[in-house]
Protein backbone atom coordinates (compact mmCIF):
# COMPACT_ATOMS: atom_id res chain seq x y z
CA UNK A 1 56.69 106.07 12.51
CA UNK A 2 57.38 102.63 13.81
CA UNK A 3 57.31 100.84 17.37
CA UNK A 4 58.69 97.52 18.49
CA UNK A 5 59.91 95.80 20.93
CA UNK A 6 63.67 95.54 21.17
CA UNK A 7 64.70 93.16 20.03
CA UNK A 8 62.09 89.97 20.97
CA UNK A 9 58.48 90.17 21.72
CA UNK A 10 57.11 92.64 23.80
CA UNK A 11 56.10 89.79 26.29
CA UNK A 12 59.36 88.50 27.15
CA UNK A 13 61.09 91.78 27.40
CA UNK A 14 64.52 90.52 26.67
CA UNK A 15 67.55 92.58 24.58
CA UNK A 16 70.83 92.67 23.47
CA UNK A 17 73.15 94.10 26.34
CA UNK A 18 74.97 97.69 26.06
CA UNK A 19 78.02 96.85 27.21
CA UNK A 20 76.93 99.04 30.73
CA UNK A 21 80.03 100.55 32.50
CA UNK A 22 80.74 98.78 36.27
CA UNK A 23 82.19 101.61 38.47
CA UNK A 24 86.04 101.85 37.86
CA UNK A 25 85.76 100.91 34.66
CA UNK A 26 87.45 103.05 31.26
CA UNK A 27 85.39 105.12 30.24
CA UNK A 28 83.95 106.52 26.78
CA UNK A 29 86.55 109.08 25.03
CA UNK A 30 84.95 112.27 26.44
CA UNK A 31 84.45 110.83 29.83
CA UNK A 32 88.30 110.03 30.12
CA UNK A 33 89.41 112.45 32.48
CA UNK A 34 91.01 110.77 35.24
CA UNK A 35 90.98 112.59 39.00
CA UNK A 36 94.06 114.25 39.82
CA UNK A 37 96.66 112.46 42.36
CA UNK A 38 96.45 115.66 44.36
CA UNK A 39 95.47 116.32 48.38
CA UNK A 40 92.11 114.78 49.65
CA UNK A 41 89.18 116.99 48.21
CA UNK A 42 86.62 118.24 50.74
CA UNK A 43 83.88 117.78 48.21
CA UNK A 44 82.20 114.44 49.46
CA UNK A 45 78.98 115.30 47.41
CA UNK A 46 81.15 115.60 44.65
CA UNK A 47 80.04 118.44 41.96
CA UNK A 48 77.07 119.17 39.61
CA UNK A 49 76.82 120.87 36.42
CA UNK A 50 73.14 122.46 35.40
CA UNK A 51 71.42 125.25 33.28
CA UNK A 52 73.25 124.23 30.20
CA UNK A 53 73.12 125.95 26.73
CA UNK A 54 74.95 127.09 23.84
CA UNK A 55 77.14 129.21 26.19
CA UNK A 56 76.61 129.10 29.69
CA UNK A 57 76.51 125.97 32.47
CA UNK A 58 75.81 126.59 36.10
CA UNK A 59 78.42 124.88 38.18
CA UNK A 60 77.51 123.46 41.95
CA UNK A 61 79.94 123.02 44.77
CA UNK A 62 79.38 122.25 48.10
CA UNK A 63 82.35 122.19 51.07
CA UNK A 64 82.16 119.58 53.43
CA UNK A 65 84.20 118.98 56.41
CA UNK A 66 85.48 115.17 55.69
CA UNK A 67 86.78 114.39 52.23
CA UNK A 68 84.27 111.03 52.00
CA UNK A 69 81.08 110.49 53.50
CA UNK A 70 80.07 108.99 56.81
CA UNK A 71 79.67 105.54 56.04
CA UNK A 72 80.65 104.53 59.58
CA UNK A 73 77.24 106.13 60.64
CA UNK A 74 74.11 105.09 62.50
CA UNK A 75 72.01 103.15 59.51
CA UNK A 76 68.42 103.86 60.03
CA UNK A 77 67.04 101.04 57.29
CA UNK A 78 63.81 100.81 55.03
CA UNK A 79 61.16 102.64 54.22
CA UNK A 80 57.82 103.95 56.43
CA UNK A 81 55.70 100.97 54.87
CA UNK A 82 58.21 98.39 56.46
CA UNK A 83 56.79 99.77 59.91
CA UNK A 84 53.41 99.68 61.84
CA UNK A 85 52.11 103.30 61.35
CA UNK A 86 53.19 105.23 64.39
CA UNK A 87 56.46 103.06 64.97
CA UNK A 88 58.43 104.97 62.55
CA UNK A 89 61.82 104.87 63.49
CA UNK A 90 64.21 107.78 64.44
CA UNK A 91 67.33 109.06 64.49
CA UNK A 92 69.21 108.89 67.92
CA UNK A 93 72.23 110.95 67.31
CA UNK A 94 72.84 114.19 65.53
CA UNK A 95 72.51 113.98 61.57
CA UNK A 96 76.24 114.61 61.20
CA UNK A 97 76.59 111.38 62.54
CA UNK A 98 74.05 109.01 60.48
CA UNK A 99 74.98 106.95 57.92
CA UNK A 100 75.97 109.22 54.56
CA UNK A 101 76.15 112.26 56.21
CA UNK A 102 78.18 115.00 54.79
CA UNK A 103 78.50 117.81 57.10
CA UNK A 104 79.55 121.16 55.52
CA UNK A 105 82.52 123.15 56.62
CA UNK A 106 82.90 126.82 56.31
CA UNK A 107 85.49 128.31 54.29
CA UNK A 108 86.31 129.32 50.32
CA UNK A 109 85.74 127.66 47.18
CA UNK A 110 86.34 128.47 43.16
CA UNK A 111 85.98 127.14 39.53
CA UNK A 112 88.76 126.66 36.93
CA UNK A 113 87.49 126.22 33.68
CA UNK A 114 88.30 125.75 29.80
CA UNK A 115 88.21 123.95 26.34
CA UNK A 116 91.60 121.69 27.38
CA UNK A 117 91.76 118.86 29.28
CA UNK A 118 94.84 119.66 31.19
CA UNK A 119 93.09 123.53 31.44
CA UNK A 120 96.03 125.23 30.34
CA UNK A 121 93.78 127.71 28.82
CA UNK A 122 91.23 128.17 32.30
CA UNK A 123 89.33 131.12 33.13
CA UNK A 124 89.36 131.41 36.98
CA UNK A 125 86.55 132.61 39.24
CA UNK A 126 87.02 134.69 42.25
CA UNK A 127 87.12 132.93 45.19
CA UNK A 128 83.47 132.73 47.31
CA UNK A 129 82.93 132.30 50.77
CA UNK A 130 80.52 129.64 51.04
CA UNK A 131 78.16 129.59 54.53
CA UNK A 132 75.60 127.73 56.58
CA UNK A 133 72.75 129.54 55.64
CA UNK A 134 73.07 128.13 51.91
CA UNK A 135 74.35 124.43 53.58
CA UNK A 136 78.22 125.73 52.19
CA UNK A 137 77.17 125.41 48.34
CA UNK A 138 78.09 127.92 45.93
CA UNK A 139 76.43 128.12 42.58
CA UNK A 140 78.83 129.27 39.75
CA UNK A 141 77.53 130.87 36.89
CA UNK A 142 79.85 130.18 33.75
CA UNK A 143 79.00 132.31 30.45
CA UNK A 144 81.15 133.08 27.55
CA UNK A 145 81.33 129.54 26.03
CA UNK A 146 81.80 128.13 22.85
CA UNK A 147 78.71 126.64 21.40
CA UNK A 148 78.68 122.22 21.03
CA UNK A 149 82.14 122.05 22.82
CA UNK A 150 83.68 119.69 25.46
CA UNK A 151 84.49 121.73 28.96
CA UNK A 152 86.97 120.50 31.44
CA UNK A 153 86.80 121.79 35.14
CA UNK A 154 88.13 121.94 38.53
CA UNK A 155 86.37 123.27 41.92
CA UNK A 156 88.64 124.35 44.53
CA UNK A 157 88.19 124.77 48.28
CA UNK A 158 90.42 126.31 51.08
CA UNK A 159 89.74 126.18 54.65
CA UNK A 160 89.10 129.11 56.69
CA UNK A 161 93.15 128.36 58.00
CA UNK A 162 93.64 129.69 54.17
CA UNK A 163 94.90 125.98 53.76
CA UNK A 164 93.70 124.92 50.52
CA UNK A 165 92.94 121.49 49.34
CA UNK A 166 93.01 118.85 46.58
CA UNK A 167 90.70 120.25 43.28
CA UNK A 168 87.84 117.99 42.08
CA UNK A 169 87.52 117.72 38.37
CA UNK A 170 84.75 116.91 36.08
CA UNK A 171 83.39 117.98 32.18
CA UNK A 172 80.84 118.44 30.09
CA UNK A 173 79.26 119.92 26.87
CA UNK A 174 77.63 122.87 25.58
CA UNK A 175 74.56 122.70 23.06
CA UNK A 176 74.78 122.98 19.59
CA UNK A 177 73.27 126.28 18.05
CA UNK A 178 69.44 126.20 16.34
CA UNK A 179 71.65 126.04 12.78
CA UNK A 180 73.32 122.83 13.46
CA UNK A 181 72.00 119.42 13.16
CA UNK A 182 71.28 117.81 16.24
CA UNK A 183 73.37 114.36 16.28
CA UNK A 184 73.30 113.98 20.16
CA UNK A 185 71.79 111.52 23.00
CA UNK A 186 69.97 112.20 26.23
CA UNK A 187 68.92 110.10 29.10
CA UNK A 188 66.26 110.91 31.35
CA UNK A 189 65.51 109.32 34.67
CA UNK A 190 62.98 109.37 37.95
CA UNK A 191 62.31 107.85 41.50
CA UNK A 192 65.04 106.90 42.97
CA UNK A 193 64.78 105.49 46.68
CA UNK A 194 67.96 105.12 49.24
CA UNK A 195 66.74 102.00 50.45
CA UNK A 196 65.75 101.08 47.12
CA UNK A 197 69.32 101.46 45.07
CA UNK A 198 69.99 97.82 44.92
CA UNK A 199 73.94 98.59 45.28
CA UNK A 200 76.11 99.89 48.29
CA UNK A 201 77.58 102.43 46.01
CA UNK A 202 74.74 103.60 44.17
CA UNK A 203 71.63 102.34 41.57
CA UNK A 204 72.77 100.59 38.57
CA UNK A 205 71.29 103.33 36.03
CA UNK A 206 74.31 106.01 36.45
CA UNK A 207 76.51 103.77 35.14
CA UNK A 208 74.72 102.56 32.53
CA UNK A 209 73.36 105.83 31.40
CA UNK A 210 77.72 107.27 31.34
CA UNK A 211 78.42 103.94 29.56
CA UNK A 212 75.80 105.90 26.69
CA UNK A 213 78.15 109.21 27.01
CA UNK A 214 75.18 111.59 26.97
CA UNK A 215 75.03 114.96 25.72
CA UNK A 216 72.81 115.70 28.77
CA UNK A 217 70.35 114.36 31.54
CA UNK A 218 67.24 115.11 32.88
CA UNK A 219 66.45 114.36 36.53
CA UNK A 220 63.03 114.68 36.86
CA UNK A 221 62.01 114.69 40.60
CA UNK A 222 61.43 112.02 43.39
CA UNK A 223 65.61 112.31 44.03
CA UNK A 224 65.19 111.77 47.85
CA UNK A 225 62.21 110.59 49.64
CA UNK A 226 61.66 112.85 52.70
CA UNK A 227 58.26 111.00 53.95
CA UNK A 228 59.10 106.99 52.71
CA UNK A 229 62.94 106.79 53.40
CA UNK A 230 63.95 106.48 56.83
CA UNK A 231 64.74 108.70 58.75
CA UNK A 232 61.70 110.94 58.17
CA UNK A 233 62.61 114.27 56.62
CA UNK A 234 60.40 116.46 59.73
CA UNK A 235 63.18 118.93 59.49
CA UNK A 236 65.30 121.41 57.10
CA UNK A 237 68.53 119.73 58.63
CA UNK A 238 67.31 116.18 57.90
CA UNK A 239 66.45 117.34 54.44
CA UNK A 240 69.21 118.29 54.19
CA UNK A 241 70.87 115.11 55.18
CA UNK A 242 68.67 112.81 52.50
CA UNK A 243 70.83 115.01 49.99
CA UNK A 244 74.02 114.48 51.44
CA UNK A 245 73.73 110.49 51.61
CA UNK A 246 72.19 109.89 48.22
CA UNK A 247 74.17 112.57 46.41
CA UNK A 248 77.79 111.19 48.16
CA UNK A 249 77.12 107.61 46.98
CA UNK A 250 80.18 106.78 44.38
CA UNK A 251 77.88 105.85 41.38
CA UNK A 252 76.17 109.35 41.54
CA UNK A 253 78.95 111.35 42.35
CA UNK A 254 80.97 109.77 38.87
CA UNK A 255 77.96 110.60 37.02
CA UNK A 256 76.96 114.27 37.91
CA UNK A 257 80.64 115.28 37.56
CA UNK A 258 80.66 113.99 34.33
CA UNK A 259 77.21 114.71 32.72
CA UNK A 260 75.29 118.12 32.45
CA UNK A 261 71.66 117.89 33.60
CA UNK A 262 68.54 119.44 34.32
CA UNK A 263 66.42 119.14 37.51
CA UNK A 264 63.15 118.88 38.02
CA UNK A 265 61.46 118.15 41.25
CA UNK A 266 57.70 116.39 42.81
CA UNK A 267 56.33 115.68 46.06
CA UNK A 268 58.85 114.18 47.92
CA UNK A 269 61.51 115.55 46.95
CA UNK A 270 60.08 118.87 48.15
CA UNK A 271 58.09 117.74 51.23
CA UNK A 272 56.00 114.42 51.24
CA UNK A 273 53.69 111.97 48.90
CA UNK A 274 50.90 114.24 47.10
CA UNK A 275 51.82 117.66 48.83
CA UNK A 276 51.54 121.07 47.45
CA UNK A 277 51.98 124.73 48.65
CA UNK A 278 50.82 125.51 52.45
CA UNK A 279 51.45 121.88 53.81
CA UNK A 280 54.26 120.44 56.09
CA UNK A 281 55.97 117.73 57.91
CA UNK A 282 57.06 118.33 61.02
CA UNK A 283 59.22 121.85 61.38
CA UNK A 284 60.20 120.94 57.55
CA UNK A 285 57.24 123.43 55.83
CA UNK A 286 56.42 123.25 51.87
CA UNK A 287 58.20 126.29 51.33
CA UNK A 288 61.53 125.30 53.06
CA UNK A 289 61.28 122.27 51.04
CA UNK A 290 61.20 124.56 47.72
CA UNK A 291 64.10 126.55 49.22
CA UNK A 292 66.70 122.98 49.85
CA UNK A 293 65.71 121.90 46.77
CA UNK A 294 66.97 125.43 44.74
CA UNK A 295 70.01 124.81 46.94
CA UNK A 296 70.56 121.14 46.02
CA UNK A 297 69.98 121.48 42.43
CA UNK A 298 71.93 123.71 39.93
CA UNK A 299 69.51 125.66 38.83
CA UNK A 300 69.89 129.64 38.41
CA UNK A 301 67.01 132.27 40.52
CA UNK A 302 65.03 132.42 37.80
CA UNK A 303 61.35 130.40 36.92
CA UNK A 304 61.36 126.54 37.95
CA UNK A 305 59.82 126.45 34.47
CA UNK A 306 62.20 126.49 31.69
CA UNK A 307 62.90 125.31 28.03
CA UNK A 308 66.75 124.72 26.34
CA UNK A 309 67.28 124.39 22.56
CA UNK A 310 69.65 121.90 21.52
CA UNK A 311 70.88 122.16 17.96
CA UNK A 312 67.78 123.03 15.17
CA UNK A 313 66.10 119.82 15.53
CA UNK A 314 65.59 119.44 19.26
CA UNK A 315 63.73 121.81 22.05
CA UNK A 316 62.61 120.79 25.31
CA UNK A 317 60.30 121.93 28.05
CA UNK A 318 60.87 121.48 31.71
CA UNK A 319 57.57 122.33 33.70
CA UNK A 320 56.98 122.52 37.51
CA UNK A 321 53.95 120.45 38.75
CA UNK A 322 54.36 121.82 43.09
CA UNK A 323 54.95 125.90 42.42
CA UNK A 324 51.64 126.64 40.91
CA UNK A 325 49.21 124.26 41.96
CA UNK A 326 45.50 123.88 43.89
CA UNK A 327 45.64 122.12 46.39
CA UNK A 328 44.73 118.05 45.20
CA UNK A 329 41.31 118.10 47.51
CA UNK A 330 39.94 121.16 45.92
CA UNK A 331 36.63 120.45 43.71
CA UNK A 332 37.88 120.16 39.76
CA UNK A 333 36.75 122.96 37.46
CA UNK A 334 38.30 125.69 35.29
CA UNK A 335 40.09 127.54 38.36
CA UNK A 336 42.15 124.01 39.52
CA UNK A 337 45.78 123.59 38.26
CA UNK A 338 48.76 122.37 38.62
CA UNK A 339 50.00 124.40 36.62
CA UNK A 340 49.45 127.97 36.97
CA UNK A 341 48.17 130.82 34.49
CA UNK A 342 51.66 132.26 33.97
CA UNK A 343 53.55 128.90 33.44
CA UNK A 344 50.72 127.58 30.83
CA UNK A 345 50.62 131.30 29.08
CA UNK A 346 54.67 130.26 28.86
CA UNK A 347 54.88 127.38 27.90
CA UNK A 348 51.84 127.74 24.73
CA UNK A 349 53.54 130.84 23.81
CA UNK A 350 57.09 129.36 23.41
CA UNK A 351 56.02 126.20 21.88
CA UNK A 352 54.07 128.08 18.80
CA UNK A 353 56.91 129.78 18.63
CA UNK A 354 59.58 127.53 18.62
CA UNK A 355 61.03 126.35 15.02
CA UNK A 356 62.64 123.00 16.21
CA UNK A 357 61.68 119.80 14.33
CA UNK A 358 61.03 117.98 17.70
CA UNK A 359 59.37 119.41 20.70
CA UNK A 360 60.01 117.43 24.28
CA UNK A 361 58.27 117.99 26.93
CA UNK A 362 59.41 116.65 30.25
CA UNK A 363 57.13 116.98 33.01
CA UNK A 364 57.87 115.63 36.49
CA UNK A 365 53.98 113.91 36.36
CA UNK A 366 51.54 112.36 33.82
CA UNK A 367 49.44 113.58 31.18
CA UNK A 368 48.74 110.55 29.63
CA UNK A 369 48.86 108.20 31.96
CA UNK A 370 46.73 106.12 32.67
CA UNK A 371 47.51 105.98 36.16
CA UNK A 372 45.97 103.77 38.62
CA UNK A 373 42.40 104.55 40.50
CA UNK A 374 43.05 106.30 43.78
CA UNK A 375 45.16 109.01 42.52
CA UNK A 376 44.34 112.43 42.62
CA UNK A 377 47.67 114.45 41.85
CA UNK A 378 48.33 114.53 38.18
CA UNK A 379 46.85 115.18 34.67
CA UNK A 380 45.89 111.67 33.85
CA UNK A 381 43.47 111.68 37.42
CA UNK A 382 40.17 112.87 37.40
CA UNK A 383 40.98 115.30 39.99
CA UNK A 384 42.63 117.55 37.54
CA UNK A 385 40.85 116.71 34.79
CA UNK A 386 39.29 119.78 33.28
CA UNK A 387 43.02 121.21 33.27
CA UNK A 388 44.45 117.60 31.34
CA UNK A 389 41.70 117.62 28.63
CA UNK A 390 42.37 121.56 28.18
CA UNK A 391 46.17 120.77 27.46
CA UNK A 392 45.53 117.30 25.92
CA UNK A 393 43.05 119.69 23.09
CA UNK A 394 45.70 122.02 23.24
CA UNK A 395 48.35 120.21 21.96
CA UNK A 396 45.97 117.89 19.34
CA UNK A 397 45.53 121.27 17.67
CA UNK A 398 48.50 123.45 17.81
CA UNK A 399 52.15 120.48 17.76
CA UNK A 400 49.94 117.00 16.52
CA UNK A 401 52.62 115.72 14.82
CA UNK A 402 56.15 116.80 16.13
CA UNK A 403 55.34 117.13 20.34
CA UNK A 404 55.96 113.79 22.86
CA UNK A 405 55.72 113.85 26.68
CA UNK A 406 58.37 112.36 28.70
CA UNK A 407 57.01 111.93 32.22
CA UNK A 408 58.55 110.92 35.66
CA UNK A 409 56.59 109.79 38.98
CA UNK A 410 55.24 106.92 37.72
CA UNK A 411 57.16 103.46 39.12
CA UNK A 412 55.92 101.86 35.69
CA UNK A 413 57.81 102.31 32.18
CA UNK A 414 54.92 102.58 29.39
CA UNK A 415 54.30 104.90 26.09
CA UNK A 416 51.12 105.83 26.04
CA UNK A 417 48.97 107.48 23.33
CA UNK A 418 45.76 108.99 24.07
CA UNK A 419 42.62 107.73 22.71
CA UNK A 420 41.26 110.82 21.45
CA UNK A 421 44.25 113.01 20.86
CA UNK A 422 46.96 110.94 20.18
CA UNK A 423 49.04 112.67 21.93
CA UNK A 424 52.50 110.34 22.82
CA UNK A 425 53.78 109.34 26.34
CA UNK A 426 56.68 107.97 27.94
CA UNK A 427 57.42 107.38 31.44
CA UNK A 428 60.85 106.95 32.63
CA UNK A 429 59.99 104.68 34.99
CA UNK A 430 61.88 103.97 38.45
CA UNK A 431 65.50 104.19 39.05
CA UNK A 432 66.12 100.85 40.47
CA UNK A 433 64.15 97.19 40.04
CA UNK A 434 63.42 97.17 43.63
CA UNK A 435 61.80 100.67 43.12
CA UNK A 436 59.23 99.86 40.52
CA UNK A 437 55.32 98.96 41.61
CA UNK A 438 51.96 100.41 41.44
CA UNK A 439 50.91 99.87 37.80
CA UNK A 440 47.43 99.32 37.44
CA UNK A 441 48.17 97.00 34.75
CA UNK A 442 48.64 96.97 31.05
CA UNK A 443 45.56 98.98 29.30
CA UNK A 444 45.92 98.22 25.29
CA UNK A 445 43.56 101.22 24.57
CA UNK A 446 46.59 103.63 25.61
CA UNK A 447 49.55 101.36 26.40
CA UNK A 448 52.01 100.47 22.79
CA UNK A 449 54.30 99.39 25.95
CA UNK A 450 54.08 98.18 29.38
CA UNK A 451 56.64 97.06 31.97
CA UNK A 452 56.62 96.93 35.93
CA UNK A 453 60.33 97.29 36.02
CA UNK A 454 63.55 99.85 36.94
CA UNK A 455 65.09 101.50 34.14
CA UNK A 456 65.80 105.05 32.44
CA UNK A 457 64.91 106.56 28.93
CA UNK A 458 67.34 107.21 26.00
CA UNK A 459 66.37 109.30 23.45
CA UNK A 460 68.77 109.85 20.37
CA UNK A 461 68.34 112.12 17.33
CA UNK A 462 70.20 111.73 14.03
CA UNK A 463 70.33 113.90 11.02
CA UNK A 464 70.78 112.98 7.15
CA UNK A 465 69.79 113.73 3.98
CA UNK A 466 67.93 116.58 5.41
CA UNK A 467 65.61 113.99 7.54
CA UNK A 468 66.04 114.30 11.12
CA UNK A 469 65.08 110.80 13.39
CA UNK A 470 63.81 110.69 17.31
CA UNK A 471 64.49 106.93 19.15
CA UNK A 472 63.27 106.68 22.24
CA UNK A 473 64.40 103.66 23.61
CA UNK A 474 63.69 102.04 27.14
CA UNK A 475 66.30 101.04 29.12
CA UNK A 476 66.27 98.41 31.85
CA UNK A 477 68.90 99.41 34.76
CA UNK A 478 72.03 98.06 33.21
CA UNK A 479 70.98 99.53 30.36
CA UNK A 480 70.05 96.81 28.15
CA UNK A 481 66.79 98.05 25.93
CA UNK A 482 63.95 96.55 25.95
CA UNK A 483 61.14 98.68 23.90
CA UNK A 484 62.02 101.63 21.12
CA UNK A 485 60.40 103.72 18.82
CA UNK A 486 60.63 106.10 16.42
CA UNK A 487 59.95 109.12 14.11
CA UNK A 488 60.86 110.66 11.07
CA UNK A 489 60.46 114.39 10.16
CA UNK A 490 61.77 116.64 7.17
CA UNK A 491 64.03 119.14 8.96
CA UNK A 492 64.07 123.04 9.10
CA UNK A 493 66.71 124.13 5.87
């Protein structure tokens, strides 16, 4: 195992550029697929592709009633610390007519879908009525696919005047089966603030992470701020609306139609900073905030906890950290969690079990950490400590060798390896420069790497000579890394 910084000192934090795509420009071979010079599309939010594996995807659609967002809008700026408390500002029109918005429109939408880029040889879903009561999205469920293969697709929508519109296209790739060598790339990213995205069209880390042509992406919470970004979310409908505006930007849109991914959510992405199950803000209650985000994301009924092989030499985990948890102020012991007895049970039985040379988790908070005093919501805080030094043990004596942690939340990148277990984590760190704060500082009894930055993790796996190799690699927002290490195992024959 090795760790360095990339490729100057740790202290300076300066690397060789990746060559990080600007919008418009070409790019890689399997992202080539230009849009169709058809009719306008009334898909302003664009499209999403989730749930991936060896042969299913879940494809997400959403009709809106323009063909481009509302940038013409009232622009409610900042964030609530940029106002006295109690002088929050508000919106003084209806949302459809803020800044972003997206309004939906009723009518019919459906999926082509298949192996050829021109999809000469599509399968074709029925044709859904999508409504208000689901904010006009559809969720598409696409099985039957061919293991490690490159999908093209087009979503279709048709007013309810049985007009029908221009198609929006987009791609993306199935897993490799647990017999094949895992050659691939993944990005993972976190915290990303409207005010915060440091470009009119979008935050710099979509296009660098596309420039990387990924064979997926994890999202791992903190996608809107309901409570910091103005206008306060203290409703379903302007929930709703943080979606449309950050979802419609250009940058975002490219990306998700491009790129499968996995979503995980936190705090304010579900309701505000720190909450858990039984609070609310406003009209806009913890549970309603659970319901948007199913909505938002493309993600099938099933658990919020899940775990997708990719190829023999790669598994990850994707745990929930709002579902199942105590609330923060309750007095630590063995009945506090964050958690939940069914998703731990889960996740220790499908670990043990699992044959993969690497083991990922990706958890939307710490374990690690170390976070900064104050906190009180997470595994590395000493409110939930009896519940982090029962997983920390956990995985010191079942995965020692084979098992990292890739966290979100945090505003910091670091890896971290615990003093006592030596357990391995990395924190994504924020999604834009202007995003990044709160570190308590660099702590050299965890940290191998410390930086008060924006960026996104890489992580790449390679396979030869029957030795399989994990990178991880940090990545500032254009993409440029600037810390990486790695490990070598002996692969499963």
């Amino acid at each position: 195992m090795t760790n360095r910084p990339h490729p100057m000192t740790r202290r300076t934090f300066v690397a060789r550029t990746t060559g990080a795509l600007a919008v418009g420009a070409a790019l890689p071979e399997f992202f080539s697929q230009a849009q169709p010079a058809t009719l306008p599309t009334h898909q302003a939010m664009g499209t999403r592709i989730g749930e991936v594996t060896t042969n299913s995807a879940i494809l997400w659609t959403r009709f809106t009633a323009g063909t481009v967002r509302n940038n013409e809008g009232q622009l409610i700026k900042g964030r609530a610390q940029d106002y006295k408390a109690g002088n929050l500002p508000v919106a003084t029109v209806p949302s459809e007519q803020l800044e972003g918005a997206c309004p939906g429109a009723l009518g019919r939408v459906r999926v082509r879908y298949g192996t050829r880029p021109d999809l000469t040889d599509a399968a074709t879903t029925a044709w859904a009525e999508v409504a208000e009561a689901t904010d006009f999205i559809r969720h598409f469920p696409l099985a039957g696919l061919k293991a490690d293969t490159a999908y093209y697709y087009e979503s279709e929508t048709a007013g309810v005047d049985g007009r029908t519109h221009g198609a929006f296209r987009g791609q993306f790739k199935t897993a490799p089966t647990p017999d094949t060598d895992s050659n691939l790339r993944f990005c993972v990213m976190t915290c990303q603030g409207y005010p915060d995205r440091g470009h009119p069209d979008g935050h710099a880390i979509y296009p660098a992470m596309l420039a990387l042509a990924p064979s997926f992406t994890c999202l791992t919470g903190d996608l809107v701020y309901y409570d910091n970004d103005m206008p306060r979310a203290t409703s379903p409908r302007l929930a709703r609306y943080h979606w449309e505006r950050m979802f419609s930007l250009p940058r975002l849109v490219e990306f998700n139609r491009n790129v499968g991914t996995y979503w995980l959510k936190d705090d304010h992405d579900t309701l505000n900073d720190d909450s858990w199950p039984g609070t609310e803000m406003g009209s806009l209650t913890f549970s309603e905030g659970q319901r948007i985000f199913r909505q938002q994301a493309p993600m099938s009924d099933g658990p919020s906890y899940r775990t997708f092989r990719w190829g023999r030499d790669l598994q990850i985990w994707l745990t929930d950290g709002r579902d199942f948890r105590s609330p923060n102020k309750m007095k630590d012991g063995p009945d506090k969690t964050i958690w939940g007895k069914e998703q731990k049970a889960w996740f220790q039985r499908t670990v043990k079990e699992s044959d993969a040379t690497w083991k990922v988790l990706i958890s939307p908070t710490p374990i690690v950490g170390p976070d900064r005093v104050g906190k009180n919501d997470n595994h590395a805080n000493a409110g939930y400590r009896h519940e982090g030094d029962e997983l920390r043990a956990w995985f010191q004596a079942n995965v020692p060798d084979n098992f990292f942690v890739i966290c979100g939340d945090r505003h910091w990148q670091y890896h971290s390896v615990h003093p006592q277990t030596g357990l391995h984590e990395f924190s994504v760190g924020a999604a834009s420069d202007q995003h990044a704060a709160g570190s308590p500082g660099e702590n050299p009894k965890y940290h191998r790497f410390h930086r008060v930055k924006g960026g996104f993790l890489s992580i790449s796996l390679k396979s030869a000579g029957g030795m399989s190799t994990i990178l991880f690699q940090h990545r500032d927002v254009n993409g440029a890394v600037v810390y990486e290490w790695n490990a070598e195992r002996k692969a499963k024959a």
